[in-house]
N, C-alpha and C. Protein backbone atom coordinates (compact mmCIF):
# COMPACT_ATOMS: atom_id res chain seq x y z
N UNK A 1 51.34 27.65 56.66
CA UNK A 1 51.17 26.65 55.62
C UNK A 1 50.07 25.69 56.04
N UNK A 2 49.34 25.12 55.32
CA UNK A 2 48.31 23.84 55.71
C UNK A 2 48.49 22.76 55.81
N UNK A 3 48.07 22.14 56.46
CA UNK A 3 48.01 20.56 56.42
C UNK A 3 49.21 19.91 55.45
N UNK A 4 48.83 19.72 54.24
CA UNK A 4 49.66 19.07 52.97
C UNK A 4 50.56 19.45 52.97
N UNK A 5 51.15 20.74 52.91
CA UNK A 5 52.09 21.56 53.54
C UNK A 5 52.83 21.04 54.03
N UNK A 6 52.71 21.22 55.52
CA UNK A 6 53.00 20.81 56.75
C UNK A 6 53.25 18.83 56.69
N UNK A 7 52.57 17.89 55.78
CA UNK A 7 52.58 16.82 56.18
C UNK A 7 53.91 16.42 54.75
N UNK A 8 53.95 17.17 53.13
CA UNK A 8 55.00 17.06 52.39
C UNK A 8 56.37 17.81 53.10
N UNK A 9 56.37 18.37 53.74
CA UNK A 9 57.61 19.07 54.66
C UNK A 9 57.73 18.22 55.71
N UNK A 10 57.54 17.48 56.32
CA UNK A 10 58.04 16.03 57.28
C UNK A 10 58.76 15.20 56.43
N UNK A 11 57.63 14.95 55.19
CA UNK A 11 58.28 13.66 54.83
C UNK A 11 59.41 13.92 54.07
N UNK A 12 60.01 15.27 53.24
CA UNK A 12 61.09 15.14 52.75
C UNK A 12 62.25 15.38 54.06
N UNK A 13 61.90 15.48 55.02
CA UNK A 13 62.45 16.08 56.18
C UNK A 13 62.79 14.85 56.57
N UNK A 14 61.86 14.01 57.07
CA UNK A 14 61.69 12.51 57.59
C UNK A 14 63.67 11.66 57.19
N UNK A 15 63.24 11.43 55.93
CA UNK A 15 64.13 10.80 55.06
C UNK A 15 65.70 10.76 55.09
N UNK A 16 66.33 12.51 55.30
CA UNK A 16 67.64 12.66 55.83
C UNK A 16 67.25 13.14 56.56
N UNK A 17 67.01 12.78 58.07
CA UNK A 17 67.31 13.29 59.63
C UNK A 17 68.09 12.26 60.07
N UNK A 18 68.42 12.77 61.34
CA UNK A 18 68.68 11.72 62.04
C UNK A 18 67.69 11.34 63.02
N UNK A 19 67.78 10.39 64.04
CA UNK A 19 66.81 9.98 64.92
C UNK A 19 66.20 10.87 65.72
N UNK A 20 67.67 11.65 66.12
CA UNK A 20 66.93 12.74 67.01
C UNK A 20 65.66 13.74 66.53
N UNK A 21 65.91 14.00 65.19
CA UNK A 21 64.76 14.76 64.36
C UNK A 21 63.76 14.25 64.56
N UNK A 22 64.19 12.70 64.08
CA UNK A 22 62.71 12.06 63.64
C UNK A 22 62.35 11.68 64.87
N UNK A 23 62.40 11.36 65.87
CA UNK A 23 62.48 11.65 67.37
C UNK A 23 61.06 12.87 67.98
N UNK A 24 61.78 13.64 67.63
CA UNK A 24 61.02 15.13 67.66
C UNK A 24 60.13 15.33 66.91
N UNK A 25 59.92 15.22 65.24
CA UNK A 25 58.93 14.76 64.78
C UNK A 25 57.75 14.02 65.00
N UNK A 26 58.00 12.68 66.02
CA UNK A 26 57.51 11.89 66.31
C UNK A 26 56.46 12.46 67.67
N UNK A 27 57.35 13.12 67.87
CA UNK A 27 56.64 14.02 69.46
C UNK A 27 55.74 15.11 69.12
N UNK A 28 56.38 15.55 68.18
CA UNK A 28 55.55 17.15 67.82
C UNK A 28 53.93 16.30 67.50
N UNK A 29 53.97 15.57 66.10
CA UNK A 29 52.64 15.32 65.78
C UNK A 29 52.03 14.62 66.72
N UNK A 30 52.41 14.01 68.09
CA UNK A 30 52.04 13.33 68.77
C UNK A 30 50.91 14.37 69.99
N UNK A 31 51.92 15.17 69.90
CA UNK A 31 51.34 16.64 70.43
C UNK A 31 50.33 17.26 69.80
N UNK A 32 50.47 17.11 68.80
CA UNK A 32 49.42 18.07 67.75
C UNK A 32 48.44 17.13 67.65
N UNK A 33 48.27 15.58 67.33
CA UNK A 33 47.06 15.12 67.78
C UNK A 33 46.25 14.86 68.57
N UNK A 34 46.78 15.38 69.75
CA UNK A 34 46.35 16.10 71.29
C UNK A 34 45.04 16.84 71.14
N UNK A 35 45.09 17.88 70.44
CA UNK A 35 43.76 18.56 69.96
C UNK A 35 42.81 18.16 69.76
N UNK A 36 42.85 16.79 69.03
CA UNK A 36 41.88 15.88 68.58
C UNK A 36 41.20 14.95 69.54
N UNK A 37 42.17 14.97 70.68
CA UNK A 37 41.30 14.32 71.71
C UNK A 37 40.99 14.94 72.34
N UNK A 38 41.14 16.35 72.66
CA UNK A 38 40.25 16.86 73.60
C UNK A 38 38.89 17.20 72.36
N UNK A 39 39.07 17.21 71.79
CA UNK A 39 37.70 17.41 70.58
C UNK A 39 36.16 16.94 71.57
N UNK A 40 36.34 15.97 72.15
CA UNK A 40 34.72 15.91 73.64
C UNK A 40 34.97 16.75 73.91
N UNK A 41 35.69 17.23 74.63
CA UNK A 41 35.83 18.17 76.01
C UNK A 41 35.26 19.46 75.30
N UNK A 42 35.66 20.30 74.15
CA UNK A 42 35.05 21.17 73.35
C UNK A 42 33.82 21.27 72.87
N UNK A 43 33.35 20.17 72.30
CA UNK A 43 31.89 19.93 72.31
C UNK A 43 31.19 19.90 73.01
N UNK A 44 31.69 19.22 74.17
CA UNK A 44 30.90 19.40 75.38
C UNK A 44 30.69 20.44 76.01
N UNK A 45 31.57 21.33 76.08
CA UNK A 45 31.66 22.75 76.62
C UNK A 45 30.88 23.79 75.49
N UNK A 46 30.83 23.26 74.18
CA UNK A 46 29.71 24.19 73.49
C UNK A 46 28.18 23.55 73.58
N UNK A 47 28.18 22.14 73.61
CA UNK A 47 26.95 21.96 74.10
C UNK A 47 26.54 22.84 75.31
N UNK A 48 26.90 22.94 76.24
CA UNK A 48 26.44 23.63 77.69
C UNK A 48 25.65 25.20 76.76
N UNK A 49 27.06 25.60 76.14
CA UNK A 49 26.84 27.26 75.97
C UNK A 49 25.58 27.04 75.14
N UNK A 50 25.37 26.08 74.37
CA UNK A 50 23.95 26.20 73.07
C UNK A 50 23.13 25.70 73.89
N UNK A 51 22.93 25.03 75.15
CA UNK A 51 21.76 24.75 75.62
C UNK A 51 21.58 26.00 76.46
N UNK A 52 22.54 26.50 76.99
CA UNK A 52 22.15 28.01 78.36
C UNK A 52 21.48 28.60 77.10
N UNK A 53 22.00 29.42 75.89
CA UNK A 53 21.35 29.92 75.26
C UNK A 53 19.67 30.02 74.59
N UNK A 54 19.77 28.46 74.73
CA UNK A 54 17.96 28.45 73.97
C UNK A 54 17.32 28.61 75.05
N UNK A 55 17.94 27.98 76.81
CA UNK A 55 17.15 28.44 77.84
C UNK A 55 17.32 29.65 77.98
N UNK A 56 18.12 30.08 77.44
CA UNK A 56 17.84 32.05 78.24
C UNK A 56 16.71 32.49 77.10
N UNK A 57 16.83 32.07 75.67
CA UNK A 57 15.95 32.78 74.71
C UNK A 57 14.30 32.89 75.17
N UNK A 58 13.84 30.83 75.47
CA UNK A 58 13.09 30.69 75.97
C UNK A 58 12.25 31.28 77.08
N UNK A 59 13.02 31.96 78.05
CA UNK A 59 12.86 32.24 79.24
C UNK A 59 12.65 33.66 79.47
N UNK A 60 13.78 34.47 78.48
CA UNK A 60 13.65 35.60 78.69
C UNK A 60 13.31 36.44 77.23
N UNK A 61 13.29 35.77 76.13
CA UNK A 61 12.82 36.76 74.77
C UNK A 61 11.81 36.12 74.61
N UNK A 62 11.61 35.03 73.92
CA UNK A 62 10.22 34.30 73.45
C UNK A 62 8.88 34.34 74.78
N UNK A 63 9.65 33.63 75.76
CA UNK A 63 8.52 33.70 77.06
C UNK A 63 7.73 34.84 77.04
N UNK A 64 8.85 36.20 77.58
CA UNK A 64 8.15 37.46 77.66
C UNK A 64 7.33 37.77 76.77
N UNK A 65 7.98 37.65 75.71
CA UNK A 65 6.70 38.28 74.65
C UNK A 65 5.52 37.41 74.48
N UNK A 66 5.70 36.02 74.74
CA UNK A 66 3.93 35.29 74.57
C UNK A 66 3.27 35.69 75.80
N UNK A 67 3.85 36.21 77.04
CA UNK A 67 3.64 36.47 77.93
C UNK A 67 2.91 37.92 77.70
N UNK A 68 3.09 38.78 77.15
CA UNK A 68 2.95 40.30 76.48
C UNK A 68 1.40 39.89 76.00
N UNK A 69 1.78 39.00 74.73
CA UNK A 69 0.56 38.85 73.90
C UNK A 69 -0.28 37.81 74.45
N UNK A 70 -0.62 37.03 75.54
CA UNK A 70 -1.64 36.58 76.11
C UNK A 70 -1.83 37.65 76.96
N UNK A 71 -1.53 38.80 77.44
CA UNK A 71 -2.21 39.70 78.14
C UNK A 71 -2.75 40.81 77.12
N UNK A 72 -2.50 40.92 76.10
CA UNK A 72 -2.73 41.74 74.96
C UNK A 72 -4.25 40.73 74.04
N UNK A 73 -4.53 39.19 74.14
CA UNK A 73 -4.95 39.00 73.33
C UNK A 73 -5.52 37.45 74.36
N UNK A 74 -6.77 37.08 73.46
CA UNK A 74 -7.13 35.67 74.61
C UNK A 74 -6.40 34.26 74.25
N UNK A 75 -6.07 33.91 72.73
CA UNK A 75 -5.34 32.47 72.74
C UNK A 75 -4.60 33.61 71.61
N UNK A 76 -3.41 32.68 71.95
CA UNK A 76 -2.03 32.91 71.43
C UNK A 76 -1.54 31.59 71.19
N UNK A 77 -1.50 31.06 69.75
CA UNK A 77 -0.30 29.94 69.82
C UNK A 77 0.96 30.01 70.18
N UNK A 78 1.70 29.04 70.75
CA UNK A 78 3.25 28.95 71.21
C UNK A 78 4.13 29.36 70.33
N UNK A 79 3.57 29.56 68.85
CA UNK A 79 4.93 29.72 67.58
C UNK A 79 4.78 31.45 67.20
N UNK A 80 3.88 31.85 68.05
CA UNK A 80 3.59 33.33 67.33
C UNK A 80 4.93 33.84 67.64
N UNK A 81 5.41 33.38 69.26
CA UNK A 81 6.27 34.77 69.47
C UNK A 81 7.66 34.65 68.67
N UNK A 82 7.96 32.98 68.39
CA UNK A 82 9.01 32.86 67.46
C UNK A 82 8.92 33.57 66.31
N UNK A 83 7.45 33.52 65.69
CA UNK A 83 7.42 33.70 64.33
C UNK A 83 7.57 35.22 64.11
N UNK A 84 7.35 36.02 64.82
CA UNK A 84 7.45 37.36 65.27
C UNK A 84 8.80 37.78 65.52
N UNK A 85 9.50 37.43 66.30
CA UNK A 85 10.98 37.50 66.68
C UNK A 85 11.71 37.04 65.14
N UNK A 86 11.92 36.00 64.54
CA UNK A 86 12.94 35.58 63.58
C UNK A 86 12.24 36.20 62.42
N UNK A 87 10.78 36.66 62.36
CA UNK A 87 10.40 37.89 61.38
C UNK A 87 11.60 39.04 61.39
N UNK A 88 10.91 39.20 62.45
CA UNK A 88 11.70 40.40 62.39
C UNK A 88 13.03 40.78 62.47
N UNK A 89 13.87 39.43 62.85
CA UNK A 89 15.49 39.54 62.52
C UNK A 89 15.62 39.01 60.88
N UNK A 90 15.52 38.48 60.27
CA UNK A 90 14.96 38.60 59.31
C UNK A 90 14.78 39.26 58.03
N UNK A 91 13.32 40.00 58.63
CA UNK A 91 13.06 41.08 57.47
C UNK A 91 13.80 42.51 57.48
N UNK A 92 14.38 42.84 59.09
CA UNK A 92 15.22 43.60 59.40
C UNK A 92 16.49 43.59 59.16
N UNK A 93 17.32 42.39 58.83
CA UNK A 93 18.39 42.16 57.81
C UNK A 93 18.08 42.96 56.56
N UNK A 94 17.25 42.27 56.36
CA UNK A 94 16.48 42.37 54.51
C UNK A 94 16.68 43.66 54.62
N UNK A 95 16.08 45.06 55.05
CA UNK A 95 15.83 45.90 55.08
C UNK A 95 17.11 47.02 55.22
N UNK A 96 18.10 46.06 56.40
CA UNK A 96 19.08 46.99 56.09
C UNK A 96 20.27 46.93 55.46
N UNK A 97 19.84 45.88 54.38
CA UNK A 97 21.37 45.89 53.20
C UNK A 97 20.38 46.79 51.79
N UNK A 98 19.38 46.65 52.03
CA UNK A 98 18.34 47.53 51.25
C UNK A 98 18.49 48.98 51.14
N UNK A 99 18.58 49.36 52.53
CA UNK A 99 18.77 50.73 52.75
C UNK A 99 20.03 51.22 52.16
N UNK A 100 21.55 50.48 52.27
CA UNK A 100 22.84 50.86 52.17
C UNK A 100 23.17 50.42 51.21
N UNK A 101 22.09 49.97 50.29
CA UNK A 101 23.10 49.33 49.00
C UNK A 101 22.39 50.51 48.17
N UNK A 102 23.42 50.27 46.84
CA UNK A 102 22.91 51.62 45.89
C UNK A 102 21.78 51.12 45.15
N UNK A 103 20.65 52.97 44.92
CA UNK A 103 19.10 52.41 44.79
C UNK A 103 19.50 51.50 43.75
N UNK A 104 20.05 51.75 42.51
CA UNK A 104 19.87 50.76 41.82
C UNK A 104 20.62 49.79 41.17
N UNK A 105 21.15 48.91 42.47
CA UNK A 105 21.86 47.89 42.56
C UNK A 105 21.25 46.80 42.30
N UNK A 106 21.95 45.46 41.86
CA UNK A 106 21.12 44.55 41.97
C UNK A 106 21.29 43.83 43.33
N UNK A 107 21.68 44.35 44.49
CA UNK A 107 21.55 44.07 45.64
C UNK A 107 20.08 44.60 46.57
N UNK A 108 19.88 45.73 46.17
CA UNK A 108 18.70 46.41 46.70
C UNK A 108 17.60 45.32 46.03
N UNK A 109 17.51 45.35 45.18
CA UNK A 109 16.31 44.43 44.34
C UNK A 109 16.33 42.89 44.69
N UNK A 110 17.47 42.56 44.66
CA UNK A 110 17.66 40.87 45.77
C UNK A 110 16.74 41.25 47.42
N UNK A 111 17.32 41.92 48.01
CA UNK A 111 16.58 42.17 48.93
C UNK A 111 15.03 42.58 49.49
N UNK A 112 14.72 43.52 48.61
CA UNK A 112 13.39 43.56 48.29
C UNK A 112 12.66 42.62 47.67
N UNK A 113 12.85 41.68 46.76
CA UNK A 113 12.55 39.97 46.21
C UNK A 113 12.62 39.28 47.41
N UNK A 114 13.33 39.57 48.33
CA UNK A 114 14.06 38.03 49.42
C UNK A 114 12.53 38.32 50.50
N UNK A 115 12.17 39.79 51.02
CA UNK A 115 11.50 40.37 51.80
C UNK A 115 10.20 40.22 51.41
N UNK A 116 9.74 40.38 49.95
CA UNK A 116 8.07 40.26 49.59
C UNK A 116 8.13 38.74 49.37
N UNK A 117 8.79 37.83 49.04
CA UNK A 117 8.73 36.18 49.42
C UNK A 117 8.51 36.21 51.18
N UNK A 118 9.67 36.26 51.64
CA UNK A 118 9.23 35.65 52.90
C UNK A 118 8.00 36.15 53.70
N UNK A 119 7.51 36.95 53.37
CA UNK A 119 6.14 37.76 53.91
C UNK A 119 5.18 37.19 53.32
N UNK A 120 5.13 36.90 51.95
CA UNK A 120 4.36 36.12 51.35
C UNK A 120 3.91 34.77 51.94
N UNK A 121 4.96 33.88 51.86
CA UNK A 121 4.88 32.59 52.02
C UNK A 121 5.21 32.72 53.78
N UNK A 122 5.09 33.65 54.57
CA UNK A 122 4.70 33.71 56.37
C UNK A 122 3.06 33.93 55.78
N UNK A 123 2.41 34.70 55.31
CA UNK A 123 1.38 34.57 55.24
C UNK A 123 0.52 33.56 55.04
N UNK A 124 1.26 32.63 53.85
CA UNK A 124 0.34 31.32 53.15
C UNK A 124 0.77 30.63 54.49
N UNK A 125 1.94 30.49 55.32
CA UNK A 125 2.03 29.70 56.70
C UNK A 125 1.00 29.85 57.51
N UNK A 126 1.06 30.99 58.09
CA UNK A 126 -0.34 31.62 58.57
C UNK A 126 -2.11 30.94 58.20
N UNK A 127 -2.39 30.96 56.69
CA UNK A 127 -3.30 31.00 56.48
C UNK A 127 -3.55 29.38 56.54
N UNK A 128 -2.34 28.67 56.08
CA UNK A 128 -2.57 26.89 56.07
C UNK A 128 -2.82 26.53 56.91
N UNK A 129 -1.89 26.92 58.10
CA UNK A 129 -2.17 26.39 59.72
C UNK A 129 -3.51 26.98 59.98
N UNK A 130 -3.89 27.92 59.91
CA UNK A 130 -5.01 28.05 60.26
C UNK A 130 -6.54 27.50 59.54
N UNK A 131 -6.34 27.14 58.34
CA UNK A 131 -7.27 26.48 57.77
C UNK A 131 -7.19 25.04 58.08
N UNK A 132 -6.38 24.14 58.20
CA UNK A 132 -6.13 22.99 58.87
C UNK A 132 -6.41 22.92 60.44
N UNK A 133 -6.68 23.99 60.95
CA UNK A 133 -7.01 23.73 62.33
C UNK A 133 -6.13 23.48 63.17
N UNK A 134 -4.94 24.05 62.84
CA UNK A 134 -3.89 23.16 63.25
C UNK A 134 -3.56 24.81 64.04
N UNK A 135 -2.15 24.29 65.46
CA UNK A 135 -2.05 25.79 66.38
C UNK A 135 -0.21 26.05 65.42
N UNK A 136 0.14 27.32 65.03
CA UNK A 136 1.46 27.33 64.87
C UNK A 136 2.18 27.59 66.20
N UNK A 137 3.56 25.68 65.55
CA UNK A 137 4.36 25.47 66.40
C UNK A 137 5.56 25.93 65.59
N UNK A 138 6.50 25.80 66.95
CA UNK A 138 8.00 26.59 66.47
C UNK A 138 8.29 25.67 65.62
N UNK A 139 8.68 24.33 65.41
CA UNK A 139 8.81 23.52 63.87
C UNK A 139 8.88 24.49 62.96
N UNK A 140 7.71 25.14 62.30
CA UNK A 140 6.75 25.43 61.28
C UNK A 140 7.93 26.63 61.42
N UNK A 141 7.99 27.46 62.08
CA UNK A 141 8.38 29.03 62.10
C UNK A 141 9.81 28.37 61.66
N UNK A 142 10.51 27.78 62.44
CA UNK A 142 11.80 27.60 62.60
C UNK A 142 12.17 26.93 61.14
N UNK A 143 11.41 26.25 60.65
CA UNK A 143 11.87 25.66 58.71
C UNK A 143 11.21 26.67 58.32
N UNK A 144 10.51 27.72 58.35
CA UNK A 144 10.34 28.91 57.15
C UNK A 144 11.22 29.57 57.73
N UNK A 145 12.18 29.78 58.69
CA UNK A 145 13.11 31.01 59.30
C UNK A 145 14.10 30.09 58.91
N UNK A 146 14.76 29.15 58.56
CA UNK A 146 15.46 28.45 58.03
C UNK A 146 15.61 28.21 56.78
N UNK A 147 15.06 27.93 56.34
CA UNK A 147 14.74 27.94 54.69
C UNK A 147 14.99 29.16 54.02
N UNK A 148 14.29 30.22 54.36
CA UNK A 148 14.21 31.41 53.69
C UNK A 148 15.95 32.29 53.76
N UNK A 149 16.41 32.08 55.26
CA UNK A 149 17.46 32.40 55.81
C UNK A 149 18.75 31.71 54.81
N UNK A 150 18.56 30.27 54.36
CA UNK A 150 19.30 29.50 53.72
C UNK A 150 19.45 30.22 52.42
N UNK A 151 18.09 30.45 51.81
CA UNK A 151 18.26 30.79 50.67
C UNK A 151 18.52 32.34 50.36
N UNK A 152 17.99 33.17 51.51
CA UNK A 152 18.74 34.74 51.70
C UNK A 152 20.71 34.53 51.09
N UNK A 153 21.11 33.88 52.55
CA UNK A 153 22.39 33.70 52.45
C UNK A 153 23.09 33.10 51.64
N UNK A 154 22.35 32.20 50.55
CA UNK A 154 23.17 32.11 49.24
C UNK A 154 23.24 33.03 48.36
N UNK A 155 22.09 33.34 48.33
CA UNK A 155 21.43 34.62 47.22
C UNK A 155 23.21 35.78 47.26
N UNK A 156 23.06 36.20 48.98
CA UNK A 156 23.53 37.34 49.21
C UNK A 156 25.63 36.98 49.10
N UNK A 157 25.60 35.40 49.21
CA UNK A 157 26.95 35.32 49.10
C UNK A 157 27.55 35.20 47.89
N UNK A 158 26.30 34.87 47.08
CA UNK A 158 26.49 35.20 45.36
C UNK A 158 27.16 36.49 45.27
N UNK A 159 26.29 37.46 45.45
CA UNK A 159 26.35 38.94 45.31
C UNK A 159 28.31 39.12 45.51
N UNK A 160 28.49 38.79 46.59
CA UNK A 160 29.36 39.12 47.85
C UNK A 160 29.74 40.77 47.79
N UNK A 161 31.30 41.41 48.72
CA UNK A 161 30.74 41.99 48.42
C UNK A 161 30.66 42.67 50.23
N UNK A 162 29.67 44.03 50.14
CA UNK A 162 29.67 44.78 51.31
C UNK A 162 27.97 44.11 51.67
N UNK A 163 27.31 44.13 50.91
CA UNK A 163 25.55 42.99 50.58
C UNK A 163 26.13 42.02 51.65
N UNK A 164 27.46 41.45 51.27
CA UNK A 164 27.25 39.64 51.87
C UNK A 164 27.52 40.35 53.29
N UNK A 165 28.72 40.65 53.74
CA UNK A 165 28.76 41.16 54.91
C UNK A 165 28.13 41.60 55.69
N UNK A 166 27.15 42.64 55.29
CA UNK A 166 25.76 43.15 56.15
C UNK A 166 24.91 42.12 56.39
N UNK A 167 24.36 41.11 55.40
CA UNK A 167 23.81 40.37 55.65
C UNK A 167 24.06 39.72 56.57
N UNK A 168 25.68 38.97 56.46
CA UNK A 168 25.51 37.71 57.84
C UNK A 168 25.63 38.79 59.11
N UNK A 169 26.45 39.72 58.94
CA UNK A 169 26.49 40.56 60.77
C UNK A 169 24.90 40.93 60.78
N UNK A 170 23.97 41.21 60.31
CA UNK A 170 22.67 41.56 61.00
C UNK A 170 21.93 40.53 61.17
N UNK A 171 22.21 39.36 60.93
CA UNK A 171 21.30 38.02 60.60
C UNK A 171 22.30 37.01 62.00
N UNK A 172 23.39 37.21 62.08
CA UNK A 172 24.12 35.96 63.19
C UNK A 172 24.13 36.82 64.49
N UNK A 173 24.51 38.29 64.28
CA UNK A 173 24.60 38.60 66.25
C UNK A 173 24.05 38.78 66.50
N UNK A 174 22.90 38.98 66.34
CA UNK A 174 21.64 38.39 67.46
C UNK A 174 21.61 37.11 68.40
N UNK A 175 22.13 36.65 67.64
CA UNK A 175 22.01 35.00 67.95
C UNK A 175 23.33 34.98 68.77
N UNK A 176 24.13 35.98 68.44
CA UNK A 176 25.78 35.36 69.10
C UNK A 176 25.36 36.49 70.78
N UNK A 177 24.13 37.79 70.48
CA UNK A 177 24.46 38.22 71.60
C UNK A 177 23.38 37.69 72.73
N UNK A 178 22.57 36.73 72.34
CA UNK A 178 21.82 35.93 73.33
C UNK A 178 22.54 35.04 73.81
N UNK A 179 23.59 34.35 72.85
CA UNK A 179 24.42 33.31 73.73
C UNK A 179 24.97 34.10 74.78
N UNK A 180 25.79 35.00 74.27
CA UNK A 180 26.71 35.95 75.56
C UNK A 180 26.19 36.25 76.54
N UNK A 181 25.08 36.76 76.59
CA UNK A 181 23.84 37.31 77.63
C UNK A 181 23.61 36.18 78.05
N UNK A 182 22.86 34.53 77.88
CA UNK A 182 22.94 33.97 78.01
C UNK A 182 24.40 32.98 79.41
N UNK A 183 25.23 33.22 78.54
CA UNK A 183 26.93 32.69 79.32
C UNK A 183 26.70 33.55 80.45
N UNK A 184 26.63 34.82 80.31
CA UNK A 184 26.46 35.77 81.54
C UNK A 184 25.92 35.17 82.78
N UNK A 185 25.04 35.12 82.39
CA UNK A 185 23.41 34.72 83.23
C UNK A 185 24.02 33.56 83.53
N UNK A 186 24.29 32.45 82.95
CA UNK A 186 24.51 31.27 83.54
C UNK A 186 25.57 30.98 84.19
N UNK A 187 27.10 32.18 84.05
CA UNK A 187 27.68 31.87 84.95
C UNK A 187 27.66 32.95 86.15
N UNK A 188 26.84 33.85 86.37
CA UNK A 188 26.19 34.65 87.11
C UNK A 188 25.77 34.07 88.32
N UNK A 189 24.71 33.38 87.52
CA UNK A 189 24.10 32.42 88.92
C UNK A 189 24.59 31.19 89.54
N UNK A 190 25.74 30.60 88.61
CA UNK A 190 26.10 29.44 88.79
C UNK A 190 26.98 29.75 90.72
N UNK A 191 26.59 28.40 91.30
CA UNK A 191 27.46 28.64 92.94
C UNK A 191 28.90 27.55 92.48
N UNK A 192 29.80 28.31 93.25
CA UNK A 192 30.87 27.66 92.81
C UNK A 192 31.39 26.28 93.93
């Protein structure tokens, strides 16, 4: 039962008990708002895991590959390798609720719409920053991989559905298996 539930079932409860109930009552929720104070201690312990994570991404996906493409190429801005990476998780979502939905669904056609936008408007990104003189930074990548992502995932939760499902599992574990890899690594090396 929920909350309201749980808080209209005390109070008709409350009313004829005796002390000892209300006693116990008094203890239980006292207990149960226990949770709420460790509420730091949880945050804090997911802060750690979301910071190991962007350092492992940093270090070991994004690094390597600008690392790849300054030996492949002479200047490389810092946002390519993002913009490259969340491309391609991404358009590779896009692509594979495309593939498994029926040809002529209106899921296949959401997807193929969601895929020639965001390629589009990565391009006009592309072409602005570079006509402004300006170098692409992760900012820039990270609100068009955000944005587009935002509006994928409404699009696709409209639909819902076997569409919505594919969508978020090819679009979030990536992200959930860098944290893990990530946790690994950091409690790997950690000395106790």
């Amino acid at each position: 039962m929920g909350l309201k539930g749980d808080f209209s079932e005390v109070t008709t409860l409350w009313a004829k008990s005796p002390w000892r109930v209300k006693a116990f009552l008094g203890l239980s929720f006292f207990l149960a708002s226990g949770s709420i104070a460790s509420l730091s201690d949880t945050v804090f312990r997911w802060k750690g895991f979301v910071s190991d994570a962007i350092t492992f991404y940093k270090t070991y996906v994004s690094g390597q590959l600008l690392g790849l493409l300054h030996y492949c190429f002479d200047q490389v801005p810092t946002g390519v390798p993002h913009l490259l990476i969340l491309s391609a998780l991404f358009l590779g979502a896009n692509l594979r609720v495309a593939y498994f939905a029926l040809p002529t669904s209106q899921t296949r056609s959401l997807a193929s719409q969601v895929a020639a936008r965001y390629l589009g408007v990565t391009v006009a990104l592309l072409y602005g920053t570079h006509s402004a003189g300006h170098e692409l930074e992760g900012e820039n990548v990270l609100g068009l991989f955000s944005s587009s992502a935002l509006w994928a995932s409404i699009s696709y939760w409209r639909i819902g559905g076997a569409a919505r499902i594919l969508w978020f599992a090819n679009l979030l574990v990536p992200f959930i298996l860098v944290g893990i890899a990530a946790a690994f690594v950091s409690g790997w090396v950690r000395v106790a």
